[in-house]
PDB file of N, CA and C in Angstrom:
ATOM      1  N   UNK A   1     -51.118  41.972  90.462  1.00  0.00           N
ATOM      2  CA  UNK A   1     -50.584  40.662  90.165  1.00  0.00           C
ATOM      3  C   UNK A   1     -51.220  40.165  88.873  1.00  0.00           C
ATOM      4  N   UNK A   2     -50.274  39.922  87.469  1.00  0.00           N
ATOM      5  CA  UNK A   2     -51.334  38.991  86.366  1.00  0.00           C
ATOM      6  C   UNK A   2     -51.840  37.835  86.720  1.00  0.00           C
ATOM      7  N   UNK A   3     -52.480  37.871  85.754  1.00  0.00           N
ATOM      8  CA  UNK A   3     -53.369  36.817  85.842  1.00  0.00           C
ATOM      9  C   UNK A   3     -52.588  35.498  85.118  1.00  0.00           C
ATOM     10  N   UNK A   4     -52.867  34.101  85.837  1.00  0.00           N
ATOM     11  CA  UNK A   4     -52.584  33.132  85.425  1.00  0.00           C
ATOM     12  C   UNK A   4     -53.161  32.784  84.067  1.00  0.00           C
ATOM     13  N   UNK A   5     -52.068  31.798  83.243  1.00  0.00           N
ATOM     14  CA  UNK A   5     -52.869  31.756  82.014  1.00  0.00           C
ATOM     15  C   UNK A   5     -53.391  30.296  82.180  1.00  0.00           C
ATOM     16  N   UNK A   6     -54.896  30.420  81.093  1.00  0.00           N
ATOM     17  CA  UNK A   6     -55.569  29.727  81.461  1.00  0.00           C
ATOM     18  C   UNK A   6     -55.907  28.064  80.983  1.00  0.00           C
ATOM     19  N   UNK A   7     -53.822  28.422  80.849  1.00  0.00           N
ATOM     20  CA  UNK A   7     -53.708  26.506  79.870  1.00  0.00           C
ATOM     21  C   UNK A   7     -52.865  25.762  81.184  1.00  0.00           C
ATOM     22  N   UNK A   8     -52.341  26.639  81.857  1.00  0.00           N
ATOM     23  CA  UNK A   8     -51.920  25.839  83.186  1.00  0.00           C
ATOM     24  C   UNK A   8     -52.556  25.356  84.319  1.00  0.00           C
ATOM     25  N   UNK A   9     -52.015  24.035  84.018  1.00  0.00           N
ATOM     26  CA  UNK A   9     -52.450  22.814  84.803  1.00  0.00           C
ATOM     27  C   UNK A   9     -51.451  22.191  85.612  1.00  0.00           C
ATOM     28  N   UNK A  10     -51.907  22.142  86.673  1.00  0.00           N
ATOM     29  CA  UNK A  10     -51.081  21.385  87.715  1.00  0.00           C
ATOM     30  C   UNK A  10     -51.546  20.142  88.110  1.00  0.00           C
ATOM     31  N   UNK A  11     -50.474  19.358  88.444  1.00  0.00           N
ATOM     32  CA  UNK A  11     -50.657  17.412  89.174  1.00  0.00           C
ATOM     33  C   UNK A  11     -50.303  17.884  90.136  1.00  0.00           C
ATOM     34  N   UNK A  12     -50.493  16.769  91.217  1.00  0.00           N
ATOM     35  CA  UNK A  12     -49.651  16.457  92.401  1.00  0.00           C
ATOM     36  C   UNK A  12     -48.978  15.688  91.889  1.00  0.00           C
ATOM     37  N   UNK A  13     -47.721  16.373  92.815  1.00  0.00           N
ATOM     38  CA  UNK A  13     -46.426  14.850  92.540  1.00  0.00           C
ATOM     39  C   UNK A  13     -45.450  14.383  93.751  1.00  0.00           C
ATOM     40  N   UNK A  14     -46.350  14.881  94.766  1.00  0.00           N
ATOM     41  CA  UNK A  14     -45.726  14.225  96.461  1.00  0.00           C
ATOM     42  C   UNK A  14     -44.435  14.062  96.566  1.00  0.00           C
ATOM     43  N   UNK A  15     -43.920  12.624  97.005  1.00  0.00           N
ATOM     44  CA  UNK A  15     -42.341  12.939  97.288  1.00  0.00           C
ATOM     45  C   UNK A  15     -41.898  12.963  95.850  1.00  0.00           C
ATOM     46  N   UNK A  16     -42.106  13.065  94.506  1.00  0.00           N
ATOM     47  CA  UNK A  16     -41.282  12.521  93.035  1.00  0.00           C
ATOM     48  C   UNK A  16     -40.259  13.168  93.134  1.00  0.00           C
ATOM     49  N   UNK A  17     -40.469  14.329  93.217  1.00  0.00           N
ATOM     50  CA  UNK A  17     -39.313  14.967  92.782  1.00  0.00           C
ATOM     51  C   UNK A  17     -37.536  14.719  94.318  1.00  0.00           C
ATOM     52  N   UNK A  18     -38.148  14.493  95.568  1.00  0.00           N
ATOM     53  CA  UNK A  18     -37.345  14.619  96.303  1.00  0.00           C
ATOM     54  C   UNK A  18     -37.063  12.427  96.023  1.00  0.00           C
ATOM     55  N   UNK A  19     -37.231  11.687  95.716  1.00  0.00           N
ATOM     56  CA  UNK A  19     -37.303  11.014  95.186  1.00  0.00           C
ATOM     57  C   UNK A  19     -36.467  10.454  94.281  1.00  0.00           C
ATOM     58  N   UNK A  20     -36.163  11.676  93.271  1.00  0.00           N
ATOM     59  CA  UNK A  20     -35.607  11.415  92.139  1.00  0.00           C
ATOM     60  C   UNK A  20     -34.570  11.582  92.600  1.00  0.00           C
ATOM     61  N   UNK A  21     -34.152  12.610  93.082  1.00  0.00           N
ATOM     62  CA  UNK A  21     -32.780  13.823  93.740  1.00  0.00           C
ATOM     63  C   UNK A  21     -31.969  12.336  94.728  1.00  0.00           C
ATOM     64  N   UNK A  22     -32.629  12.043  94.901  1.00  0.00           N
ATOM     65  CA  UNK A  22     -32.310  10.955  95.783  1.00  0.00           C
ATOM     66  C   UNK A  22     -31.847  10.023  95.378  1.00  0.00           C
ATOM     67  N   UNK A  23     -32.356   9.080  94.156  1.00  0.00           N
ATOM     68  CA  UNK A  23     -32.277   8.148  93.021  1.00  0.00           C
ATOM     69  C   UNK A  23     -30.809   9.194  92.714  1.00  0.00           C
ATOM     70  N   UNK A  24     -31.162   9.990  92.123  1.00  0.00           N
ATOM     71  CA  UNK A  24     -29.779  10.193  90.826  1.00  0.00           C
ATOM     72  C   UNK A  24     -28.293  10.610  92.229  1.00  0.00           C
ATOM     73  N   UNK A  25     -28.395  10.569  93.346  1.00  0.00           N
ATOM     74  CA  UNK A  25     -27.412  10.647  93.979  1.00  0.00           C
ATOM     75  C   UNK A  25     -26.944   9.360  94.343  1.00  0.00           C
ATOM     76  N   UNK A  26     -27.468   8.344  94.049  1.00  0.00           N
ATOM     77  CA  UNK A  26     -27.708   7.129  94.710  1.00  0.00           C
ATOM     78  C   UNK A  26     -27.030   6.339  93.204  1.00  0.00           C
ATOM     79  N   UNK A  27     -27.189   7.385  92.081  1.00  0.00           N
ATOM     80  CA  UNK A  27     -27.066   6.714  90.530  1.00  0.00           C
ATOM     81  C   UNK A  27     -27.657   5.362  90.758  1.00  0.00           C
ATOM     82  N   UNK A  28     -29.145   5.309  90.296  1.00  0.00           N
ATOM     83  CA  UNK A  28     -30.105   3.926  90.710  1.00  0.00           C
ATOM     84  C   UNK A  28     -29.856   3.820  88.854  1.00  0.00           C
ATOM     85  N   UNK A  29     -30.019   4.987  88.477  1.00  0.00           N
ATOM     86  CA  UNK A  29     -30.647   4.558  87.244  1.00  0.00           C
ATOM     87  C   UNK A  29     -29.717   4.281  86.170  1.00  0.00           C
ATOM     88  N   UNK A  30     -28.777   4.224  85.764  1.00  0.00           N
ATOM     89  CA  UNK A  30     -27.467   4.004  85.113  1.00  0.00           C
ATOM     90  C   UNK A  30     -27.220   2.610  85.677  1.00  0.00           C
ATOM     91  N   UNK A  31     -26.973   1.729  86.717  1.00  0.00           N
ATOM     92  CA  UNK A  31     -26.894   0.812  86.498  1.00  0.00           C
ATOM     93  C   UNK A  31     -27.896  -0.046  86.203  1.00  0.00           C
ATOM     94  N   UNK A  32     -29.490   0.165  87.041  1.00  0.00           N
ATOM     95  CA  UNK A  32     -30.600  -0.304  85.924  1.00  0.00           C
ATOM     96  C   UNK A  32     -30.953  -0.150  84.411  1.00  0.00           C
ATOM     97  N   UNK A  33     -30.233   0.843  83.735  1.00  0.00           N
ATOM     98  CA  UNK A  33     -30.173   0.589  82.171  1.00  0.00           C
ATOM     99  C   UNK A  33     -28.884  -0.387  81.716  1.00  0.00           C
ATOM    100  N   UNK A  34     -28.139  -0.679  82.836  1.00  0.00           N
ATOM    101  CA  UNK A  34     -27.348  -1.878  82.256  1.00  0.00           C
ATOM    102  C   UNK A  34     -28.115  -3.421  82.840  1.00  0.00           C
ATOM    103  N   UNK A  35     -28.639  -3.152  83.737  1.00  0.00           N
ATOM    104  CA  UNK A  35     -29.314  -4.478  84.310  1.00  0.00           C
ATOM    105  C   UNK A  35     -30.550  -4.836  83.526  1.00  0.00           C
ATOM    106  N   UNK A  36     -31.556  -3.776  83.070  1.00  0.00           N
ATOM    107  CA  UNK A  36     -32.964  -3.952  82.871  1.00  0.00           C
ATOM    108  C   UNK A  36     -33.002  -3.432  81.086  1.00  0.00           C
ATOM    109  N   UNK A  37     -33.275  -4.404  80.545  1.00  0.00           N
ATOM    110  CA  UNK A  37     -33.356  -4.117  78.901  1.00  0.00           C
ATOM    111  C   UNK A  37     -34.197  -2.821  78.659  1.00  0.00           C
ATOM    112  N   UNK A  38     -34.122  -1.991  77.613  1.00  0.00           N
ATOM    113  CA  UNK A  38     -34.748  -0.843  77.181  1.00  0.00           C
ATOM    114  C   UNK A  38     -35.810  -1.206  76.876  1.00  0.00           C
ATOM    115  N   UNK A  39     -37.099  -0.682  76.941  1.00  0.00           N
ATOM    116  CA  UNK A  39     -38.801  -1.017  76.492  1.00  0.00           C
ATOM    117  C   UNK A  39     -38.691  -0.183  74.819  1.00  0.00           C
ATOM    118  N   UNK A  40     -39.776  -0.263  74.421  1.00  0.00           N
ATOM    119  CA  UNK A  40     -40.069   0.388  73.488  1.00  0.00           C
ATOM    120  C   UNK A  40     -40.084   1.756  73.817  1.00  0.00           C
ATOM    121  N   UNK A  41     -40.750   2.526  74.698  1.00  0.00           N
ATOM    122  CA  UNK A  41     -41.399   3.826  74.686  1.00  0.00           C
ATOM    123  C   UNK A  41     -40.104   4.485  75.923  1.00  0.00           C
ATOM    124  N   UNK A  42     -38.806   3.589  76.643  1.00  0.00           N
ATOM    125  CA  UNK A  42     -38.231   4.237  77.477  1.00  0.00           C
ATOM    126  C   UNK A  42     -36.937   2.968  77.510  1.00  0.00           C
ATOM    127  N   UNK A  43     -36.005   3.731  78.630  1.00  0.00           N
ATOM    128  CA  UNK A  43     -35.299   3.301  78.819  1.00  0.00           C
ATOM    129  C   UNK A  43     -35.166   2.312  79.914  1.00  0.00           C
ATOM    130  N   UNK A  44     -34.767   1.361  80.641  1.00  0.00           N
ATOM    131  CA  UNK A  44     -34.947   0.213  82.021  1.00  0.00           C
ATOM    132  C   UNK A  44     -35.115   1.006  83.249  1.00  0.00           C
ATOM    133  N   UNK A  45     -33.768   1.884  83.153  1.00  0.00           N
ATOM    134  CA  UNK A  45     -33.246   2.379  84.130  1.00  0.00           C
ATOM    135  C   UNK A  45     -34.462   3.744  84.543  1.00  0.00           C
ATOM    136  N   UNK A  46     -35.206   4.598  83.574  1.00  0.00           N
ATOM    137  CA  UNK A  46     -35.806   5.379  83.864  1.00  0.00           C
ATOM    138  C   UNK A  46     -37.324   4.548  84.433  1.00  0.00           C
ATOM    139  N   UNK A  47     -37.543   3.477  83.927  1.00  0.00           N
ATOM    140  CA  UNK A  47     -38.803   2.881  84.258  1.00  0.00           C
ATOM    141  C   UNK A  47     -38.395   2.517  85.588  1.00  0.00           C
ATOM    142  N   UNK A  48     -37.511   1.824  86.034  1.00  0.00           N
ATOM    143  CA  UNK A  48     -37.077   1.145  87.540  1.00  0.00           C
ATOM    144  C   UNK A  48     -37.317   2.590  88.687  1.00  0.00           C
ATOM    145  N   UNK A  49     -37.267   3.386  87.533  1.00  0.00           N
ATOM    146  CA  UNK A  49     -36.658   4.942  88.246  1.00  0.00           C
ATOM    147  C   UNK A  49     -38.696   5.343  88.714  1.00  0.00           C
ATOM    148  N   UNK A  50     -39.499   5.307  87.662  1.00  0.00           N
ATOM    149  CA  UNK A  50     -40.768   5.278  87.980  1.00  0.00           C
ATOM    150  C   UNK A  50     -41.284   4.093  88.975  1.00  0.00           C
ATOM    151  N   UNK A  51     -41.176   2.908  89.047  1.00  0.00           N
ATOM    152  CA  UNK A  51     -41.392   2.041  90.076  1.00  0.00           C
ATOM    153  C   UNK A  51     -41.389   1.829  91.243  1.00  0.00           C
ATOM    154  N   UNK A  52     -40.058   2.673  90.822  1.00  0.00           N
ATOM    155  CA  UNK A  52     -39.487   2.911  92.740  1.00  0.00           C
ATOM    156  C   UNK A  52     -39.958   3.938  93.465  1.00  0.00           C
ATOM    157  N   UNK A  53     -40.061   4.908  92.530  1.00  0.00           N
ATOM    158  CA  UNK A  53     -40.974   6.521  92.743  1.00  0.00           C
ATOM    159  C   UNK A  53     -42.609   6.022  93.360  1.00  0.00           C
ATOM    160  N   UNK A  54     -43.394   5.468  92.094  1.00  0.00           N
ATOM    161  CA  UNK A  54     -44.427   5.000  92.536  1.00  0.00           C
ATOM    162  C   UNK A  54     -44.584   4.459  93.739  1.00  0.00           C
ATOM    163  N   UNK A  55     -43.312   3.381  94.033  1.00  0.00           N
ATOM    164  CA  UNK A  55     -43.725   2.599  95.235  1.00  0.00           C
ATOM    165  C   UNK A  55     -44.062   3.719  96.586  1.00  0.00           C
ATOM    166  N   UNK A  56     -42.589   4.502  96.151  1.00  0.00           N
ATOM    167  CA  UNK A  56     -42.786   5.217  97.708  1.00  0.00           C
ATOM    168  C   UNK A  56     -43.354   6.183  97.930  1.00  0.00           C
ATOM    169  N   UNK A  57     -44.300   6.842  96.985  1.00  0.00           N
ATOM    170  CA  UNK A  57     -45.292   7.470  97.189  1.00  0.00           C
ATOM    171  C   UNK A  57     -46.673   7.092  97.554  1.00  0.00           C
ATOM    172  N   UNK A  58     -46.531   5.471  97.596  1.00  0.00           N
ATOM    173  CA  UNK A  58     -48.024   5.014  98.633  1.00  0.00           C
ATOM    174  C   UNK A  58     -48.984   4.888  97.340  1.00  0.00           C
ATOM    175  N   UNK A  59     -48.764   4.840  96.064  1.00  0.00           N
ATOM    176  CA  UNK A  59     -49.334   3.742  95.620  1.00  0.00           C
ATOM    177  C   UNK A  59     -48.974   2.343  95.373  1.00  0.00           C
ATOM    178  N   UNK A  60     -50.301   1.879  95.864  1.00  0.00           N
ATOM    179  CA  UNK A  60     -50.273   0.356  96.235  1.00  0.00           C
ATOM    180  C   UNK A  60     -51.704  -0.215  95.667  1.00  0.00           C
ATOM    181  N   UNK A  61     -51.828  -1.190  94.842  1.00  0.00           N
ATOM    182  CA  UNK A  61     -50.556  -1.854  93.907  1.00  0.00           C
ATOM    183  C   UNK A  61     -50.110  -0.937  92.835  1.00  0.00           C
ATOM    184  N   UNK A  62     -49.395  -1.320  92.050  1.00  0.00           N
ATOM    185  CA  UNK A  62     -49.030  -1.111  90.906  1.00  0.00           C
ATOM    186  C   UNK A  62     -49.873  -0.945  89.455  1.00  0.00           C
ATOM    187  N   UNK A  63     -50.846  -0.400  89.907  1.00  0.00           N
ATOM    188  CA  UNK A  63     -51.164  -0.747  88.438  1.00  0.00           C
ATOM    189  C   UNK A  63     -51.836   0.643  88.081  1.00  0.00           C
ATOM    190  N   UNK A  64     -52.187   0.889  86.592  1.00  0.00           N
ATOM    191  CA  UNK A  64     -52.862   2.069  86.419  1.00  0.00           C
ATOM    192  C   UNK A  64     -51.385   3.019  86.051  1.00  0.00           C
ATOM    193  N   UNK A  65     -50.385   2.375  86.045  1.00  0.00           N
ATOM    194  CA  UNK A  65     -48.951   3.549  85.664  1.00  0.00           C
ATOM    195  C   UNK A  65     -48.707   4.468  84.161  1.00  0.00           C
ATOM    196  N   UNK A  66     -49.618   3.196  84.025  1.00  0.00           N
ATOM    197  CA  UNK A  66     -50.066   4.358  82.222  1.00  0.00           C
ATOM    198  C   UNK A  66     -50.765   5.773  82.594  1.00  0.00           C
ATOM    199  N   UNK A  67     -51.422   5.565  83.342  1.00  0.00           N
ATOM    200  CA  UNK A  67     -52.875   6.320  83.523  1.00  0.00           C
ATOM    201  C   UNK A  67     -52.131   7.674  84.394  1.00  0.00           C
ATOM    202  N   UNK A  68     -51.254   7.562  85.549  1.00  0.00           N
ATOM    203  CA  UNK A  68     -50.553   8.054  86.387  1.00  0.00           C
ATOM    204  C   UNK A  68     -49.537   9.074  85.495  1.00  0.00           C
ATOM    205  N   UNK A  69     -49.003   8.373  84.656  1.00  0.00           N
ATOM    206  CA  UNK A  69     -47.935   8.942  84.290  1.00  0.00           C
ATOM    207  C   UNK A  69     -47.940  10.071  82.881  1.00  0.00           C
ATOM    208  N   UNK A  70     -49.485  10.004  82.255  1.00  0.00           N
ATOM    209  CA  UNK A  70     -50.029  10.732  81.582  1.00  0.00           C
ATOM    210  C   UNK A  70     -50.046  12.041  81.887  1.00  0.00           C
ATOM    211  N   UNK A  71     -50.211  12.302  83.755  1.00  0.00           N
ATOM    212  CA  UNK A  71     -50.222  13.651  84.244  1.00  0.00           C
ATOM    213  C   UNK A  71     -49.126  14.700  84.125  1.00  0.00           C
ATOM    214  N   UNK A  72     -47.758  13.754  85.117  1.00  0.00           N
ATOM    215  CA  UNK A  72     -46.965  14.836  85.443  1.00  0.00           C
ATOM    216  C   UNK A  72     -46.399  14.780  84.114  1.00  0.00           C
ATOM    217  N   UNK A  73     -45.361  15.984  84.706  1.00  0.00           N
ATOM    218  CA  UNK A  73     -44.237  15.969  83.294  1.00  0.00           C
ATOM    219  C   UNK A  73     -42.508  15.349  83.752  1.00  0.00           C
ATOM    220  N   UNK A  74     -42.981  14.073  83.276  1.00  0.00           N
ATOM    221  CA  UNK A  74     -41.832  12.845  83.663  1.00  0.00           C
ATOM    222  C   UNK A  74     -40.630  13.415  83.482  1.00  0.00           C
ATOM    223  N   UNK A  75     -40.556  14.599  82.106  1.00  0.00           N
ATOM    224  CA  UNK A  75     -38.884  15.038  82.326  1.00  0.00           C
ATOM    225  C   UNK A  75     -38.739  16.020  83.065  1.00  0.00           C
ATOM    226  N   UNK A  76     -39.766  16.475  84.030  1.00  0.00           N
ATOM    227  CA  UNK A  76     -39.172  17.284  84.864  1.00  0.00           C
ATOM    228  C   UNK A  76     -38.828  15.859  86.541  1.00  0.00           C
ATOM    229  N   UNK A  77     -39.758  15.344  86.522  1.00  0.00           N
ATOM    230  CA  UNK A  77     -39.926  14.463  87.354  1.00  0.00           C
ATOM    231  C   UNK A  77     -38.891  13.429  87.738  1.00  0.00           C
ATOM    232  N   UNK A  78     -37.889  12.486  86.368  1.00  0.00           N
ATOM    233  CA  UNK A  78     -37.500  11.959  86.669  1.00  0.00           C
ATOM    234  C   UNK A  78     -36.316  11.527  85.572  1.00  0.00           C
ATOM    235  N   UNK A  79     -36.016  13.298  85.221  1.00  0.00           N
ATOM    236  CA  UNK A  79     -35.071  13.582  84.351  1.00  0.00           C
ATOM    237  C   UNK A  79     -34.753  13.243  82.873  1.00  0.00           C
ATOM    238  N   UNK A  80     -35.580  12.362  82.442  1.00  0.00           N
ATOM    239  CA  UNK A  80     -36.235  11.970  80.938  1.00  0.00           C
ATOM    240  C   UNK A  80     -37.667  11.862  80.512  1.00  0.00           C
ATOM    241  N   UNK A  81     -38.034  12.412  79.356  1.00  0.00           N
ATOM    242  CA  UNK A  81     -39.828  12.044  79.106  1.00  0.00           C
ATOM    243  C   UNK A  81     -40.021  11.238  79.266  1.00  0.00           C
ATOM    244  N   UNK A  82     -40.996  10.284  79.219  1.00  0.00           N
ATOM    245  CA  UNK A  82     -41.025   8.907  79.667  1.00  0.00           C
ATOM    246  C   UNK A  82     -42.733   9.079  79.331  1.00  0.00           C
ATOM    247  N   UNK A  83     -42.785   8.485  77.733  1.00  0.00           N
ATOM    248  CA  UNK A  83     -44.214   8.869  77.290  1.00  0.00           C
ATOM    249  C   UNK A  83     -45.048   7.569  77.947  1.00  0.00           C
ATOM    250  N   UNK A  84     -46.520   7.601  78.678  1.00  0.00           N
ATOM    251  CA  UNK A  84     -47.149   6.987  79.147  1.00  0.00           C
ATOM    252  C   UNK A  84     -46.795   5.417  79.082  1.00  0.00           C
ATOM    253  N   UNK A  85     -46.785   5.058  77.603  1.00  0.00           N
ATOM    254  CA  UNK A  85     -46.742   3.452  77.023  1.00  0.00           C
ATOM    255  C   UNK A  85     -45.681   3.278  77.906  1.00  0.00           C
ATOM    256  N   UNK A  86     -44.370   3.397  78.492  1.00  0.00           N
ATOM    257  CA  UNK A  86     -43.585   3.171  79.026  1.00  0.00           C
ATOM    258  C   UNK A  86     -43.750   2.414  79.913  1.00  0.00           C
ATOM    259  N   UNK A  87     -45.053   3.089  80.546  1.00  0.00           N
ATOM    260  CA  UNK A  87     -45.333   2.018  82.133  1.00  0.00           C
ATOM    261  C   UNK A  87     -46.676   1.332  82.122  1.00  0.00           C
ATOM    262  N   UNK A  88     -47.175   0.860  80.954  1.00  0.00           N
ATOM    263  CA  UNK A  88     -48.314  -0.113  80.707  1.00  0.00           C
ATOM    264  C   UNK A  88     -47.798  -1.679  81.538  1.00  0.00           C
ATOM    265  N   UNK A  89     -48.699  -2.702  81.509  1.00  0.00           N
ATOM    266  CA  UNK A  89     -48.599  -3.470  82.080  1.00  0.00           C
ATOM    267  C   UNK A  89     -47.752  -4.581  81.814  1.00  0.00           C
ATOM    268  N   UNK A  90     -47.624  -4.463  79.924  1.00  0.00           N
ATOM    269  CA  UNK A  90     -46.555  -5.433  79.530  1.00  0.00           C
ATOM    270  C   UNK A  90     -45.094  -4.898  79.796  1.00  0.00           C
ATOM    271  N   UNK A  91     -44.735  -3.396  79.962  1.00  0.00           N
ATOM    272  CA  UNK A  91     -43.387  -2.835  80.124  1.00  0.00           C
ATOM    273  C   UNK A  91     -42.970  -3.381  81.561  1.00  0.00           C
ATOM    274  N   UNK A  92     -44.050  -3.141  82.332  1.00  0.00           N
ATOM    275  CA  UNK A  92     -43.318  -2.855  83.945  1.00  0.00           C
ATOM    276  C   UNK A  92     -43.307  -4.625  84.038  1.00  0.00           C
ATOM    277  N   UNK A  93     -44.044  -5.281  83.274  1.00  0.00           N
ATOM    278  CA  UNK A  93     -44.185  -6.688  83.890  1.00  0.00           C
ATOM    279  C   UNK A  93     -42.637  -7.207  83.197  1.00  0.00           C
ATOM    280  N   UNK A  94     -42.180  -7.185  82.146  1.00  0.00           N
ATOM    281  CA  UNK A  94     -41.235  -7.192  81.591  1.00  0.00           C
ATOM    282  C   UNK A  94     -39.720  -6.660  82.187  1.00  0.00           C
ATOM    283  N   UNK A  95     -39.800  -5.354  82.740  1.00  0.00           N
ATOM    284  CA  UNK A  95     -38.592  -5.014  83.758  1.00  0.00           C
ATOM    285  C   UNK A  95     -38.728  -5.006  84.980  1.00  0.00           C
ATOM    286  N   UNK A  96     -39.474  -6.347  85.712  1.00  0.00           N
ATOM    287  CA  UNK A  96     -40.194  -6.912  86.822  1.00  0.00           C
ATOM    288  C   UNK A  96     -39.198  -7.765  86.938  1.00  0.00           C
ATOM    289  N   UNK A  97     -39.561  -8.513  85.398  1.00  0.00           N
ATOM    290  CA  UNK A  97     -38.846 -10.369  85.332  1.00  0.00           C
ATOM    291  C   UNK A  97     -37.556 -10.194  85.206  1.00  0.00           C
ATOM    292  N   UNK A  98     -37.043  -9.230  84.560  1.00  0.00           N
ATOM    293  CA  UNK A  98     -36.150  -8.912  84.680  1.00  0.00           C
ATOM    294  C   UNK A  98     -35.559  -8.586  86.005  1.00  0.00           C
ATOM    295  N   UNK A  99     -35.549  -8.016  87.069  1.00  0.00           N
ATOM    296  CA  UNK A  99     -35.117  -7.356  88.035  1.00  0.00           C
ATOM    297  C   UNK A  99     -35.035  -9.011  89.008  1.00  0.00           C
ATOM    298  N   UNK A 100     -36.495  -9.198  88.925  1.00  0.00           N
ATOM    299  CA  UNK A 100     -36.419 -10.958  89.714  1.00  0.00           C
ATOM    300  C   UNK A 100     -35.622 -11.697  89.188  1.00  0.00           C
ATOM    301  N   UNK A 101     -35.003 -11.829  87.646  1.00  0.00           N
ATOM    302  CA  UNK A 101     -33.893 -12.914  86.937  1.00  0.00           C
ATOM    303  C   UNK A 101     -33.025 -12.609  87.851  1.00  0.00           C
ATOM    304  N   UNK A 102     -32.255 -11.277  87.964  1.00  0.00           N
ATOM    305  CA  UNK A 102     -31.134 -10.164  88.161  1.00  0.00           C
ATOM    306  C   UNK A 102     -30.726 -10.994  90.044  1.00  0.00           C
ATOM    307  N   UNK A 103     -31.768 -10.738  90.324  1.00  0.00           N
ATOM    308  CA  UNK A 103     -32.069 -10.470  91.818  1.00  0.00           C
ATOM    309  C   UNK A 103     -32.308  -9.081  92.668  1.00  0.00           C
ATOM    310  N   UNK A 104     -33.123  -9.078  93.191  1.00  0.00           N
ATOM    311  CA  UNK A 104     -33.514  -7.563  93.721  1.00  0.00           C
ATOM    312  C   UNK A 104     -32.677  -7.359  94.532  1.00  0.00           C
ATOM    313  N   UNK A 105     -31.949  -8.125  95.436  1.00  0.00           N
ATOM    314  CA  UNK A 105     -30.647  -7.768  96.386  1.00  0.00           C
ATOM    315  C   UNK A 105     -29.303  -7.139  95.827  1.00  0.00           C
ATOM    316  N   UNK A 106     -29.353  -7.820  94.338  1.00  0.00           N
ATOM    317  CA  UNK A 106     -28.278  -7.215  93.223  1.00  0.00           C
ATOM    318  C   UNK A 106     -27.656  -5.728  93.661  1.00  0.00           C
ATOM    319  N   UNK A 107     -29.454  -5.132  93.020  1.00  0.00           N
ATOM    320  CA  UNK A 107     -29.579  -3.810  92.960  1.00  0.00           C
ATOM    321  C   UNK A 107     -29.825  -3.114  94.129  1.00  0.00           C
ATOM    322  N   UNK A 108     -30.352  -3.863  94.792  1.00  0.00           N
ATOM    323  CA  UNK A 108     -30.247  -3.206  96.097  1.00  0.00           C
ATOM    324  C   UNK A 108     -28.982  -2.857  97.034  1.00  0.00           C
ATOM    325  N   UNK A 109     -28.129  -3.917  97.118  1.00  0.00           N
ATOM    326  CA  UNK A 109     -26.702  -3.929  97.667  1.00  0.00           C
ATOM    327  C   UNK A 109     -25.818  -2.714  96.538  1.00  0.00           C
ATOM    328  N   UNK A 110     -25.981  -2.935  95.262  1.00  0.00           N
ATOM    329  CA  UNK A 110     -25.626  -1.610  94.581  1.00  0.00           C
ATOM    330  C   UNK A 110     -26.068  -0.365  95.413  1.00  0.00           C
ATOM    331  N   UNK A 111     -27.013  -0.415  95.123  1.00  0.00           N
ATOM    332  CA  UNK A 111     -27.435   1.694  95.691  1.00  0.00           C
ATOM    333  C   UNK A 111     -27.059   1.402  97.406  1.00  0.00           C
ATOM    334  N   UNK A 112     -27.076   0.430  98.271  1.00  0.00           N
ATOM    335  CA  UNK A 112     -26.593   0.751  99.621  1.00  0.00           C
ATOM    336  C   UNK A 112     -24.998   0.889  99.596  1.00  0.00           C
ATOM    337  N   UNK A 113     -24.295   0.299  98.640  1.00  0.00           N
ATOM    338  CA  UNK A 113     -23.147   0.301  98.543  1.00  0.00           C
ATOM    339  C   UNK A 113     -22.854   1.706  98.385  1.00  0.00           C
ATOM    340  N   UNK A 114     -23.603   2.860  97.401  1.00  0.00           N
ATOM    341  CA  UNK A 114     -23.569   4.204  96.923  1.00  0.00           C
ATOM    342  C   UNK A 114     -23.796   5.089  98.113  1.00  0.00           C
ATOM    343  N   UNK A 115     -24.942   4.737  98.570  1.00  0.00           N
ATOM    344  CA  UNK A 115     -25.179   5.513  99.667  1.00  0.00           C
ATOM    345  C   UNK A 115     -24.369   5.728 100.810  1.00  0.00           C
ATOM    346  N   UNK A 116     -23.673   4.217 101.312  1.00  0.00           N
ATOM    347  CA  UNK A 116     -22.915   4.458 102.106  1.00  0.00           C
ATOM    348  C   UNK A 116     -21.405   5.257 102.174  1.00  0.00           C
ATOM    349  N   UNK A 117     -21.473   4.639 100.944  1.00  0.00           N
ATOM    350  CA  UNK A 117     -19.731   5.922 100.573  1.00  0.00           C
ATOM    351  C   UNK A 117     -20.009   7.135 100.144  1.00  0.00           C
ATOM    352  N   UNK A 118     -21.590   7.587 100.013  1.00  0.00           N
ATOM    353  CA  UNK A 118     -21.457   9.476 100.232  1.00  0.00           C
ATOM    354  C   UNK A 118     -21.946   9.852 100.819  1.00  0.00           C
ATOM    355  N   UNK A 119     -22.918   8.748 102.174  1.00  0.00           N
ATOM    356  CA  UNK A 119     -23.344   9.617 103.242  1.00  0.00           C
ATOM    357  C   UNK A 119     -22.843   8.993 104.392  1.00  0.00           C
ATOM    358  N   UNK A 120     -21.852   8.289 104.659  1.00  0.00           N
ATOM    359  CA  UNK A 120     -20.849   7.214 105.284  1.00  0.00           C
ATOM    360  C   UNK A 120     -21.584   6.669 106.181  1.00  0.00           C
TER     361      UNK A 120
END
């Protein structure tokens, strides 16, 4: 058996990836880039897409997403790069206020609306 080379590095990335698969069947993130303004370093919809990931992987609180997101590799994770600055504290606080302007039931009644017409 060769030998592994010795620049590979692995994260944990718990549920992300089953997560995502989930999100993009659900299309969460296409209507959060019409709901949630673009940041500098990403798009709304991919950050909402990290938030929601984060949440349900059992970190609690929120914070440190810079630091988190430095590891994996976000475009395998959550289908776009999504360079660290993306999820600093002024981005996520920013497509926060946003989501609270919006209403979180908005988006929520969206993706149950999705879900229910493809898993009835």
């Amino acid at each position: 058996m060769p030998a592994l080379p010795s620049a590979l590095e692995g994260s944990p990335v718990h549920p992300l990836p089953l997560i995502t698969a989930s999100a993009a069947r659900l299309g969460l993130v296409r209507p959060s880039n019409e709901l949630v303004p673009p940041a500098r370093a990403g798009d709304g919809g991919t950050i909402v897409l990290g938030l929601v990931g984060e949440t349900l992987s059992g970190r609690s609180p929120l914070d440190r997403l810079e630091e988190f997101c430095a590891h994996p590799d976000t475009a395998v994770l959550w289908g776009t790069a999504l360079p660290p600055q993306a999820l600093s504290a002024d981005t996520v606080g920013r497509a926060l206020d946003r989501l609270d302007d919006l209403g979180t039931r908005k988006m929520f009644t969206a993706c149950a609306v999705r879900a229910a017409t493809q898993w009835g």
